[in-house]
N, C-alpha and C. Protein backbone atom coordinates (compact mmCIF):
# COMPACT_ATOMS: atom_id res chain seq x y z
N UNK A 1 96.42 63.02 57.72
CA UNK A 1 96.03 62.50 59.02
C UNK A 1 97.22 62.64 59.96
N UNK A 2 96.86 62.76 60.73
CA UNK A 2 98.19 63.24 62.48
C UNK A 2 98.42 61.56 62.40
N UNK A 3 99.92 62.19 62.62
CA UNK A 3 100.65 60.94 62.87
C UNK A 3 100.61 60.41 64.21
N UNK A 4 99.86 60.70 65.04
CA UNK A 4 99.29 60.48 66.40
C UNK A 4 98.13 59.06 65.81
N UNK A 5 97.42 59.55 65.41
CA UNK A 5 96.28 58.52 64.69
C UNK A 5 96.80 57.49 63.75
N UNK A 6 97.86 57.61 63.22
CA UNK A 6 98.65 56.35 62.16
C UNK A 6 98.95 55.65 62.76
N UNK A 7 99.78 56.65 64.19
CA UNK A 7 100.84 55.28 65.29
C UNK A 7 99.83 54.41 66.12
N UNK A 8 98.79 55.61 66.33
CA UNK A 8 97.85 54.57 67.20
C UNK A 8 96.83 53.21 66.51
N UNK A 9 96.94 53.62 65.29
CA UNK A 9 96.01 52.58 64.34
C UNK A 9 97.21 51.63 64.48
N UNK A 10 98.64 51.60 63.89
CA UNK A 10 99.31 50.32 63.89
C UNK A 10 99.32 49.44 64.85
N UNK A 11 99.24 50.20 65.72
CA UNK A 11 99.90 49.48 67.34
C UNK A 11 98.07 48.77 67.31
N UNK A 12 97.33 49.35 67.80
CA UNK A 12 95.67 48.30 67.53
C UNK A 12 95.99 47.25 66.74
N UNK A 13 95.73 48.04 65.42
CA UNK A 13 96.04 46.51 64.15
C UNK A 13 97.05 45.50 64.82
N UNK A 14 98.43 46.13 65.19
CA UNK A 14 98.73 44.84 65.51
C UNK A 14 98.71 43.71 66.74
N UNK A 15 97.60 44.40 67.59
CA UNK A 15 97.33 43.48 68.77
C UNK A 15 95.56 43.49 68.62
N UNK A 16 95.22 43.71 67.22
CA UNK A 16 93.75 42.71 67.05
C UNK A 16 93.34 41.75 66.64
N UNK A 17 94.56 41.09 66.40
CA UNK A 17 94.75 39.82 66.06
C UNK A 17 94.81 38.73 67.56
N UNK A 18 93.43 38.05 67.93
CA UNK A 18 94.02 37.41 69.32
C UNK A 18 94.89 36.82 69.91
N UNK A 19 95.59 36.07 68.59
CA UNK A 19 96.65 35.11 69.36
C UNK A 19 98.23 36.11 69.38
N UNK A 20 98.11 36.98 68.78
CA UNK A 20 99.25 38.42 69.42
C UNK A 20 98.83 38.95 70.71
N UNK A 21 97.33 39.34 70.81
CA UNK A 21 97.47 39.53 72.35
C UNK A 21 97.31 38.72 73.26
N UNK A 22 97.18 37.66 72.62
CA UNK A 22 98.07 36.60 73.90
C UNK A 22 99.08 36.79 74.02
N UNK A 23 100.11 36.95 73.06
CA UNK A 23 101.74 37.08 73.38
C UNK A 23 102.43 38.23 74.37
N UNK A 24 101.32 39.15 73.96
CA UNK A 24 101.45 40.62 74.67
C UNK A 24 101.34 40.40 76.15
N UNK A 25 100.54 39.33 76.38
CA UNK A 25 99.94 39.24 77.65
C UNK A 25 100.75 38.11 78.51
N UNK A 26 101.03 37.18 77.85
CA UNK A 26 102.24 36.08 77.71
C UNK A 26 103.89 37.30 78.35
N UNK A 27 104.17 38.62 77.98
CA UNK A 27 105.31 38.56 77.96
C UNK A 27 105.40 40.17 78.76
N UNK A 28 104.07 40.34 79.32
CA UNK A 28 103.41 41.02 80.24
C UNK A 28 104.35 40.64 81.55
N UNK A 29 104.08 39.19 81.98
CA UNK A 29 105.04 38.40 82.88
C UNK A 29 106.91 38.89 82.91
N UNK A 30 106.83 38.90 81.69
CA UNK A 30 108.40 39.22 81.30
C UNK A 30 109.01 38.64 79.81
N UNK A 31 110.57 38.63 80.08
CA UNK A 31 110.99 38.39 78.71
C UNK A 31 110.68 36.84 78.34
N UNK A 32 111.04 36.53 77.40
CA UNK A 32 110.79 34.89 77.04
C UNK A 32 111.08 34.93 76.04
N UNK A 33 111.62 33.42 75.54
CA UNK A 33 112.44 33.07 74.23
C UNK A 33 111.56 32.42 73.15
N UNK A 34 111.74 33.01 72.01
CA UNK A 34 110.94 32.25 71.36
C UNK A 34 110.55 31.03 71.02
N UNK A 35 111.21 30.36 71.70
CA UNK A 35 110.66 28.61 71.89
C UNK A 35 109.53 28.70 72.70
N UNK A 36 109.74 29.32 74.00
CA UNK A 36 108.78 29.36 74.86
C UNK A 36 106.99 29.54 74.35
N UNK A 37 107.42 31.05 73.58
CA UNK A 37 106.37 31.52 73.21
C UNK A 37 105.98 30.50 72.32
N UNK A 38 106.85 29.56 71.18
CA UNK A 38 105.85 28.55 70.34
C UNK A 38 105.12 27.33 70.97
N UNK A 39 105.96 27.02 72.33
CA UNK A 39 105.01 25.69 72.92
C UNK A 39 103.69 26.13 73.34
N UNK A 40 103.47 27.46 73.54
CA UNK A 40 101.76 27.46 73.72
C UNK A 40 100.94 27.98 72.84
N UNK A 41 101.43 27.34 71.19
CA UNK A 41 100.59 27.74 69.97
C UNK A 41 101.00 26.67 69.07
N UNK A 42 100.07 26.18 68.77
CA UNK A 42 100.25 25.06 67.77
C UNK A 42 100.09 26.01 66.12
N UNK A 43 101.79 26.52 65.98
CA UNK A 43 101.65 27.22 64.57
C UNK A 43 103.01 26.57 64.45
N UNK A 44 103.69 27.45 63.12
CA UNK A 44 104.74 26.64 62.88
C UNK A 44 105.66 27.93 63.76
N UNK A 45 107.14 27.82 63.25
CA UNK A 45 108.00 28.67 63.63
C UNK A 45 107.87 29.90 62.50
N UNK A 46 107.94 30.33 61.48
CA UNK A 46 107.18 30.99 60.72
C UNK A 46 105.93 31.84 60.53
N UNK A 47 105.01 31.21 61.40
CA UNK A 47 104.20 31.99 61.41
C UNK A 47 104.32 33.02 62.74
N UNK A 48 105.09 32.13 64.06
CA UNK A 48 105.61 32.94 65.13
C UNK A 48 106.29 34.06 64.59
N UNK A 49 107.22 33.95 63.37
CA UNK A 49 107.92 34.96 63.27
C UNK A 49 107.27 36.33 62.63
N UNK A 50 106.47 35.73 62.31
CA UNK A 50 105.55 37.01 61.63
C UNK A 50 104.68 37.43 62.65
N UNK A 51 104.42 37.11 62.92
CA UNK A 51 103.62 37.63 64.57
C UNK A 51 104.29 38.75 65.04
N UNK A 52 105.60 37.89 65.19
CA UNK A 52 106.72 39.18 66.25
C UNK A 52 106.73 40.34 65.70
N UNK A 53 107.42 39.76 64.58
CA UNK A 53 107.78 40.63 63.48
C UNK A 53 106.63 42.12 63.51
N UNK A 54 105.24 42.12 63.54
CA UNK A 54 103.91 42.66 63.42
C UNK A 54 104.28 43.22 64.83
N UNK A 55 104.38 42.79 65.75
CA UNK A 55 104.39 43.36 66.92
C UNK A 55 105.67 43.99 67.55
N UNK A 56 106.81 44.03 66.95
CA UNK A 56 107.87 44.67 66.55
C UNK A 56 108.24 46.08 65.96
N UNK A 57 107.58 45.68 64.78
CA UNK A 57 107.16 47.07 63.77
C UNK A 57 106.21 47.91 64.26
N UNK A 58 105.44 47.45 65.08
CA UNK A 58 104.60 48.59 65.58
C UNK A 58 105.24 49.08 66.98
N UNK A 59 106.29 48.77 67.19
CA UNK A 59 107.05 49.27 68.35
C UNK A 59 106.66 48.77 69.80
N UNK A 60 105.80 47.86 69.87
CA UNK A 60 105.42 47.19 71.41
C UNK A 60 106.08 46.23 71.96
N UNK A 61 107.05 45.51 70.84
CA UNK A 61 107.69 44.20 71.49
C UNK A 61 108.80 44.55 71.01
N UNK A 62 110.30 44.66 72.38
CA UNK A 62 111.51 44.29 71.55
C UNK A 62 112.00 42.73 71.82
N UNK A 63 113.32 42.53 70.75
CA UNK A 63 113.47 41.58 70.96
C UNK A 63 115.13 41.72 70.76
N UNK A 64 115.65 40.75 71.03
CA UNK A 64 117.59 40.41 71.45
C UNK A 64 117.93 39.15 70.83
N UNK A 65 118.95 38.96 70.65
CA UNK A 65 119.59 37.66 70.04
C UNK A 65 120.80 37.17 71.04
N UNK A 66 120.92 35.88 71.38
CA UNK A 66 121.63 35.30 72.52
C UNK A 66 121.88 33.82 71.69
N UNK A 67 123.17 33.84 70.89
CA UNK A 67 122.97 32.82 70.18
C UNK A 67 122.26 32.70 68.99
N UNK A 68 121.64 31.20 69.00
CA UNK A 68 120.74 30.99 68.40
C UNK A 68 119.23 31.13 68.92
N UNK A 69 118.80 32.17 69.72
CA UNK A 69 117.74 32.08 70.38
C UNK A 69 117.28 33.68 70.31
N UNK A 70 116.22 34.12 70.14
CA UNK A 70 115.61 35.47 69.63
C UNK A 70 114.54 35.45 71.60
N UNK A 71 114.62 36.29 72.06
CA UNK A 71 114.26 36.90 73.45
C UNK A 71 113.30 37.80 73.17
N UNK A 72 111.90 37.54 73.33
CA UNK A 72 111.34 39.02 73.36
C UNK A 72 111.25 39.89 75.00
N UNK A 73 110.50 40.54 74.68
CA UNK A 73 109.93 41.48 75.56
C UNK A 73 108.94 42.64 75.39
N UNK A 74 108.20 43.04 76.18
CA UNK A 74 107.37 44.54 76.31
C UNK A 74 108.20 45.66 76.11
N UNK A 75 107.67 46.23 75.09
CA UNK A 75 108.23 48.05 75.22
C UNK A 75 107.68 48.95 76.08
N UNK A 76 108.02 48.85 77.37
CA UNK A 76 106.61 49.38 78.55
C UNK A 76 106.64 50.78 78.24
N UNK A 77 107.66 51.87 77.94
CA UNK A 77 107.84 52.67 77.56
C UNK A 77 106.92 53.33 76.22
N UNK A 78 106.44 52.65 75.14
CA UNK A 78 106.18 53.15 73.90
C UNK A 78 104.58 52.34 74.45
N UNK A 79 103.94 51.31 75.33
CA UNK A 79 102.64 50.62 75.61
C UNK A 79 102.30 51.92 76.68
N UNK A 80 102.93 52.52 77.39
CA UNK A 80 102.48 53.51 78.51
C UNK A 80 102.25 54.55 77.57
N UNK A 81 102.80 55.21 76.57
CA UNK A 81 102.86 56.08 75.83
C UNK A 81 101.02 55.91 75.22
N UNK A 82 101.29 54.57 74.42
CA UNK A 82 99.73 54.29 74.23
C UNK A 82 98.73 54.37 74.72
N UNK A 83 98.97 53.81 76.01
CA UNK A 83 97.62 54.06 76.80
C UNK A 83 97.30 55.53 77.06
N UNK A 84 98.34 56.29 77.56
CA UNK A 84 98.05 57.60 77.66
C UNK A 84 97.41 57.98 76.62
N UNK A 85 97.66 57.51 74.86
CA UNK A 85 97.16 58.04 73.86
C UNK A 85 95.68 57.43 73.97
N UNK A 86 95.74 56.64 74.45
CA UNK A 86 93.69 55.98 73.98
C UNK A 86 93.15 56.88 75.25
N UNK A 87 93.71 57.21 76.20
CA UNK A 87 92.85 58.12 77.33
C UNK A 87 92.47 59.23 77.02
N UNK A 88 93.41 59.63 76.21
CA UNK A 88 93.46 61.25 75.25
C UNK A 88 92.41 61.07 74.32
N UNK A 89 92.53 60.14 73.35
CA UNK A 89 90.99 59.69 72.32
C UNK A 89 89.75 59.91 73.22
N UNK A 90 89.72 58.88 74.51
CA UNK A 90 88.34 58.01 74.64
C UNK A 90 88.04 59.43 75.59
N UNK A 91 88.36 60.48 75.83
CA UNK A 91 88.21 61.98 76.37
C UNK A 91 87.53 62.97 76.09
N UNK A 92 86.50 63.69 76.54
CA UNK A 92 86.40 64.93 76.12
C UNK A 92 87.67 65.96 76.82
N UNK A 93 88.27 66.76 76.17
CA UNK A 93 89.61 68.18 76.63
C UNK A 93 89.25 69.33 75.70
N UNK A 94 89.94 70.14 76.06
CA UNK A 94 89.61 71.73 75.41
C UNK A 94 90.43 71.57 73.61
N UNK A 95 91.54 70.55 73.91
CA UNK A 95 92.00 70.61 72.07
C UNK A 95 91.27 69.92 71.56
N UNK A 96 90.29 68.89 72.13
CA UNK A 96 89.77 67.85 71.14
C UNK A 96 89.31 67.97 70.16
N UNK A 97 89.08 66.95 69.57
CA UNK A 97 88.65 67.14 67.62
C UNK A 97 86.97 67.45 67.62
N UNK A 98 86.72 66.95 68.62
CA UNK A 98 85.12 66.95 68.95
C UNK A 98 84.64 68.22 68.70
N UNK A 99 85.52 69.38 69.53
CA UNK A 99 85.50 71.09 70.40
C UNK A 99 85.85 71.93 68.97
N UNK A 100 86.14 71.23 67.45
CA UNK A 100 86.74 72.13 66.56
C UNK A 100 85.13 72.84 65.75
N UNK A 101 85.63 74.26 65.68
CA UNK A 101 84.27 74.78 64.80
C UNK A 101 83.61 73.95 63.54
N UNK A 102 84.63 73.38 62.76
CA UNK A 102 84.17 72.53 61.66
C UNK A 102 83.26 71.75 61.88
N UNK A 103 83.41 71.08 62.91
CA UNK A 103 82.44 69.86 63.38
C UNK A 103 81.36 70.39 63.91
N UNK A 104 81.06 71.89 64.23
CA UNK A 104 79.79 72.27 64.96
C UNK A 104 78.51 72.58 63.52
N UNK A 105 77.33 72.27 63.93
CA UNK A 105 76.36 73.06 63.51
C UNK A 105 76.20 72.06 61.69
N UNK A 106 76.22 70.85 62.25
CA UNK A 106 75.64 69.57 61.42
C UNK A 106 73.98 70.11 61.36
């Protein structure tokens, strides 16, 4: 499978979880510290971290250390990248997977 379709499955998986795309949407606004982000979720600190963590690894959220305090943010760079990629999916174009002989004549 194209590694076009792996990156784009992670990055989904990890904002189909709702209370991640709240965070996404939460930090949409800008950066914010992870305290911030736990006062509007009644989870523990642990489970915040696995959240990030999920939304990290799939390359949409970075994050910084200032102290004792972890900062996220949007990867607007690698989320623009995405969207361009779901416009390319949700498309008919002349490379598409749709347009390949294999798929003709079901």
């Amino acid at each position: 499978m194209e590694s076009l379709y792996i990156d784009t499955a992670k990055v989904l998986k990890s904002i189909s979880d709702p209370k991640r795309l709240q965070i996404v949407d939460m930090l949409s606004c800008g950066e914010l510290c992870a305290c911030h982000i736990l006062e509007e979720f009644h989870i523990t600190q642990p489970t915040l971290s696995h959240d990030m963590k999920v939304l990290v690894d799939a390359g949409i959220v970075n994050f910084r250390r200032d102290g004792k305090n972890i900062f996220y943010s949007l990867n607007k760079d690698k989320l623009q990248s995405f969207i361009g990629v779901l416009e390319k999916i949700f498309n008919n174009k002349p490379d598409c997977i749709c347009n390949r002989k294999t798929n003709k004549g079901c």
